[in-house]
N, C-alpha and C. Protein backbone atom coordinates (compact mmCIF):
# COMPACT_ATOMS: atom_id res chain seq x y z
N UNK A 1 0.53 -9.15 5.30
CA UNK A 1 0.72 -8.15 4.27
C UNK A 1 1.79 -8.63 3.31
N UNK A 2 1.38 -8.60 2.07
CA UNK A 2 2.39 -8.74 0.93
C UNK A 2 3.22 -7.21 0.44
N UNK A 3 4.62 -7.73 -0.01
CA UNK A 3 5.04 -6.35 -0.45
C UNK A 3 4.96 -6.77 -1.74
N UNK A 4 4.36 -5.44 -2.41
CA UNK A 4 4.25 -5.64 -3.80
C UNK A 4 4.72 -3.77 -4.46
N UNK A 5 5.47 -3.37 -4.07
CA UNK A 5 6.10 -2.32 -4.84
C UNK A 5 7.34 -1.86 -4.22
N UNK A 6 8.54 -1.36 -4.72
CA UNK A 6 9.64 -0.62 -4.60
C UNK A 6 9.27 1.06 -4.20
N UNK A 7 9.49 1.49 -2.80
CA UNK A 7 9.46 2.66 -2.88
C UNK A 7 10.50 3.82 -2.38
N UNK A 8 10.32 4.57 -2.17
CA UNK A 8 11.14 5.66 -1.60
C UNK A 8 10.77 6.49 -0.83
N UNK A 9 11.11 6.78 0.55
CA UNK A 9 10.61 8.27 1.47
C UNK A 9 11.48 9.44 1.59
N UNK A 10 11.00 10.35 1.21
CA UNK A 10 11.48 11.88 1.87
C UNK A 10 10.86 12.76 1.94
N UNK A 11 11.25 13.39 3.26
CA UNK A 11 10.67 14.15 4.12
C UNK A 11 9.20 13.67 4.40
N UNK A 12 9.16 12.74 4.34
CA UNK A 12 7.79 11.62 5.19
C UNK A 12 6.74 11.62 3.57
N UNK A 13 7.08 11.86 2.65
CA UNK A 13 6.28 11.59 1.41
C UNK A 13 6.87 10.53 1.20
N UNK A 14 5.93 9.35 0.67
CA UNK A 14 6.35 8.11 0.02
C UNK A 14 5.85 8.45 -1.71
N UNK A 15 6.88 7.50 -2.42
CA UNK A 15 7.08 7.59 -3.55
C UNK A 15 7.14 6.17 -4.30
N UNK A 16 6.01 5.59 -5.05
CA UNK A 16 6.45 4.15 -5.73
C UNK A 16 5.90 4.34 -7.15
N UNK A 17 6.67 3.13 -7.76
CA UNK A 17 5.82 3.09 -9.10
C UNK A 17 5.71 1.47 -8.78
N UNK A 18 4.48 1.02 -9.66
CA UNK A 18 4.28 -0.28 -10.19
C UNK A 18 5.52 -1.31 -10.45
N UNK A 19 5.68 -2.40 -10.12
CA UNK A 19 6.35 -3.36 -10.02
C UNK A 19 6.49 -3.69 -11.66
N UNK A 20 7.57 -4.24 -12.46
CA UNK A 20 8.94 -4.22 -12.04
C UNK A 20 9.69 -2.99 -11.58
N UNK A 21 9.17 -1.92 -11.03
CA UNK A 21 10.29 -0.74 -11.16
C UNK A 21 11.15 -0.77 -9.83
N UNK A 22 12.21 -0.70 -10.25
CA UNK A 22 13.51 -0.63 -9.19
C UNK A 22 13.70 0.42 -8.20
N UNK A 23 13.90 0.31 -7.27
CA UNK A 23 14.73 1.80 -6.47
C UNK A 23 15.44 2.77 -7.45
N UNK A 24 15.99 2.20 -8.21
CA UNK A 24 17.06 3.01 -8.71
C UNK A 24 16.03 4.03 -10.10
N UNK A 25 14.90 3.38 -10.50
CA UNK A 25 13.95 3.82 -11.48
C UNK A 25 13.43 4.86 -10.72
N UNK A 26 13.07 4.94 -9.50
CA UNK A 26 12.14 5.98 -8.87
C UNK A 26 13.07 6.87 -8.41
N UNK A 27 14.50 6.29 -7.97
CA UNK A 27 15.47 7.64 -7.53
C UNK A 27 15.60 8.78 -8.95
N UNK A 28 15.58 7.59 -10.28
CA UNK A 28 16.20 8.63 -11.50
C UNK A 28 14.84 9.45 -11.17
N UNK A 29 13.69 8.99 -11.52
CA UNK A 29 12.62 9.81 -11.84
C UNK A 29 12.44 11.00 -11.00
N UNK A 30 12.92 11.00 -9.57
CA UNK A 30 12.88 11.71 -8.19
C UNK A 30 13.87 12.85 -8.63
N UNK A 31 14.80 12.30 -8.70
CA UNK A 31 16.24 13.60 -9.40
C UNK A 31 15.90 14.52 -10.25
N UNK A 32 15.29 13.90 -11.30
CA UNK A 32 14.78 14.61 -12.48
C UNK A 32 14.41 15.78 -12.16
N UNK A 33 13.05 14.94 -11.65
CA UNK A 33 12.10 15.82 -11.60
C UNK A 33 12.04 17.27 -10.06
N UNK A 34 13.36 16.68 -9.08
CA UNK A 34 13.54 17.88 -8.22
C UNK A 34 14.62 18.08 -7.93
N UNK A 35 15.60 16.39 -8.15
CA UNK A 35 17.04 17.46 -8.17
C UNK A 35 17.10 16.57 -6.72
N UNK A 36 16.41 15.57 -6.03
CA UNK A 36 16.92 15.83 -4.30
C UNK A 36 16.72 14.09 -4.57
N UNK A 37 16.62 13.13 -5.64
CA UNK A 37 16.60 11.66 -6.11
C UNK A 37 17.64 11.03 -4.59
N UNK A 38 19.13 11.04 -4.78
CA UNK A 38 20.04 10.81 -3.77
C UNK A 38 19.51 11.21 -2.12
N UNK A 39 18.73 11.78 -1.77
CA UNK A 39 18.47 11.69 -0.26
C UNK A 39 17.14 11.17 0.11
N UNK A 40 16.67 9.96 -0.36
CA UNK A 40 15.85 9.38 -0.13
C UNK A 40 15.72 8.35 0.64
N UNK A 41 14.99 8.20 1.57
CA UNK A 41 15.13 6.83 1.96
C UNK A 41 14.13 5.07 1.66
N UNK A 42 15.12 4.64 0.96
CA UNK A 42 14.48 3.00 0.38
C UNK A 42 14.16 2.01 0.97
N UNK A 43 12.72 2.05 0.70
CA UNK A 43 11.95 0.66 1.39
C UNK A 43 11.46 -0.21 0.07
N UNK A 44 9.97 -0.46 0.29
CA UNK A 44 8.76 -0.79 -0.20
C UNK A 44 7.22 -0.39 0.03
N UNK A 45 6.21 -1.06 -0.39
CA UNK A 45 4.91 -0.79 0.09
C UNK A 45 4.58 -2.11 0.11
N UNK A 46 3.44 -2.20 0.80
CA UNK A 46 2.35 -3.58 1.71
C UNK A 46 1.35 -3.43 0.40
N UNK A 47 1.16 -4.65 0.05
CA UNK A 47 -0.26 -4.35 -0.25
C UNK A 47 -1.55 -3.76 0.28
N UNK A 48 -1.36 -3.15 1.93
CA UNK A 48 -2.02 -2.17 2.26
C UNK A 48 -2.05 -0.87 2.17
N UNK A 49 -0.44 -0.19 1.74
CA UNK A 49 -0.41 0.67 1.69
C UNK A 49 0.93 1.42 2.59
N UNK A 50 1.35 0.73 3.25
CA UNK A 50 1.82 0.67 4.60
C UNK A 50 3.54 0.95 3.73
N UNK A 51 4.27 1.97 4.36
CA UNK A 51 5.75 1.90 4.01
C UNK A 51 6.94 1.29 4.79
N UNK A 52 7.37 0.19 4.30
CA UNK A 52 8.31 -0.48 5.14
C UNK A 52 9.99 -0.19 4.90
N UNK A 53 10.57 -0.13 5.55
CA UNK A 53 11.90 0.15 5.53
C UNK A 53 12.54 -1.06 4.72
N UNK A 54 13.97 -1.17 4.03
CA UNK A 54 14.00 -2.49 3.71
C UNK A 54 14.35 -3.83 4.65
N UNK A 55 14.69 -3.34 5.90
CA UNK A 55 14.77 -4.65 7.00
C UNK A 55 13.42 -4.77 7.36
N UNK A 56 12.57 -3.83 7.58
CA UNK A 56 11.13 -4.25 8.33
C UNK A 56 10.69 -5.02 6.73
N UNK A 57 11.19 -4.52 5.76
CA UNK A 57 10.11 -5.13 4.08
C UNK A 57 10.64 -7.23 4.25
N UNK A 58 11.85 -7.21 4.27
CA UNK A 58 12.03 -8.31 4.58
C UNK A 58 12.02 -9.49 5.36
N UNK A 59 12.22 -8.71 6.79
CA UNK A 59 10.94 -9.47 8.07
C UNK A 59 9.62 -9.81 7.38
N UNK A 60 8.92 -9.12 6.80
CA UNK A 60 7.54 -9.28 6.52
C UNK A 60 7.21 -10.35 4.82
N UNK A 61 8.01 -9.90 4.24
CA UNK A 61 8.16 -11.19 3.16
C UNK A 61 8.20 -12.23 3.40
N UNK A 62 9.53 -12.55 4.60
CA UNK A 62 9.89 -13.82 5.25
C UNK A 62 8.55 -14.13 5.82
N UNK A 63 7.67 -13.50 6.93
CA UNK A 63 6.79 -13.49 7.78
C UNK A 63 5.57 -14.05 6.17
N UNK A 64 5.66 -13.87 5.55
CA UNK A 64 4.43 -13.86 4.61
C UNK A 64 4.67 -15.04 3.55
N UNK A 65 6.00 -15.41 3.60
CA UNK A 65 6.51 -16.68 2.87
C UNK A 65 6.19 -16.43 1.03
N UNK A 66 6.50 -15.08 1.09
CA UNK A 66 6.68 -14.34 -0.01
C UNK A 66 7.75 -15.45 -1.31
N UNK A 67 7.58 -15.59 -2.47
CA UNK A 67 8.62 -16.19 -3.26
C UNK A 67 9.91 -15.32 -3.46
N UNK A 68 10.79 -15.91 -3.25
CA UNK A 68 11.95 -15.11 -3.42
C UNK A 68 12.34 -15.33 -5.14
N UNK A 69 12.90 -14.56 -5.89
CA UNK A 69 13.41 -14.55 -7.51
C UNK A 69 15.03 -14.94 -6.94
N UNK A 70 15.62 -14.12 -6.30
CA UNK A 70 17.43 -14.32 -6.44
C UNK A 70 17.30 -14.89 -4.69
N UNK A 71 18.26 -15.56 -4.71
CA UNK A 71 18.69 -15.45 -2.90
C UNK A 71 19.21 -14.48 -2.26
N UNK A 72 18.56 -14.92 -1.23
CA UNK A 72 18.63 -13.79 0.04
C UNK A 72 19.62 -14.05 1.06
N UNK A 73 20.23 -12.46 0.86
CA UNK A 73 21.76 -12.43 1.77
C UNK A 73 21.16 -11.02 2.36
N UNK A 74 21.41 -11.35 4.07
CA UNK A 74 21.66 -10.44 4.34
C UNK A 74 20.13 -9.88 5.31
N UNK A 75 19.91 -8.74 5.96
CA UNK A 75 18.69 -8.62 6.36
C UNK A 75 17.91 -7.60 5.63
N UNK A 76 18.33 -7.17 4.91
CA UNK A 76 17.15 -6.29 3.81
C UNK A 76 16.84 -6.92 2.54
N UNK A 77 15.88 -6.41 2.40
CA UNK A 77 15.17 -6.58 0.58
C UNK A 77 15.39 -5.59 -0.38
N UNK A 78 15.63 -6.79 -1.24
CA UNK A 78 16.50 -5.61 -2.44
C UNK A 78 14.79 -6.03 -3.74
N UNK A 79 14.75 -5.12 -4.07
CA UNK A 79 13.67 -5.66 -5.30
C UNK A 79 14.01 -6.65 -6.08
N UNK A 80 15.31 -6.84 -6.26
CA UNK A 80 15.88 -7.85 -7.10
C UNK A 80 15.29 -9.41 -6.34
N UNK A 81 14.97 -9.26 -5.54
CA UNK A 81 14.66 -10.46 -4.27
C UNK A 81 13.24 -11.36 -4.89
N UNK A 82 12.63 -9.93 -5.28
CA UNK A 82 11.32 -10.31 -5.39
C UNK A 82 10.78 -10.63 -6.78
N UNK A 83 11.19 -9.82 -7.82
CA UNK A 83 10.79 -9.10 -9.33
C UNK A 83 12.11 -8.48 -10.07
């Protein structure tokens, strides 16, 4: 599985937009629009569909020999990693 989007979970709803968009693009849009942006929790999505946390998103990049954009510190994926 490839990760190919930035997303967000709360209360077990996942939330992404289309790549380049950042965590921080979907938290503003999340706030906006309910006010609750800040208690989300940040992963990604699989090209299946699948929501990964950002340590499980980065196991699986690594696992997928994904291109990295910036270097990688650390055990999570930051979108900046990828796009």
């Amino acid at each position: 599985m490839a990760i190919v989007s930035a997303a967000v979970r709360i209360n077990g709803l996942v939330i992404s937009m289309p790549r380049p968009a950042r965590h921080h693009t979907i938290l503003q849009a999340l706030d906006e629009a309910t006010g609750v942006g800040n208690v989300a929790d940040q992963g990604f999505l699989t090209d299946r569909g699948k929501y990964m946390t950002r340590v499980e998103a980065m196991q699986e990049a690594i696992r997928c020999d994904q291109q990295f954009r910036d270097p990688v510190r650390g055990a999570e994926l930051f979108s900046e990693n990828l796009w």
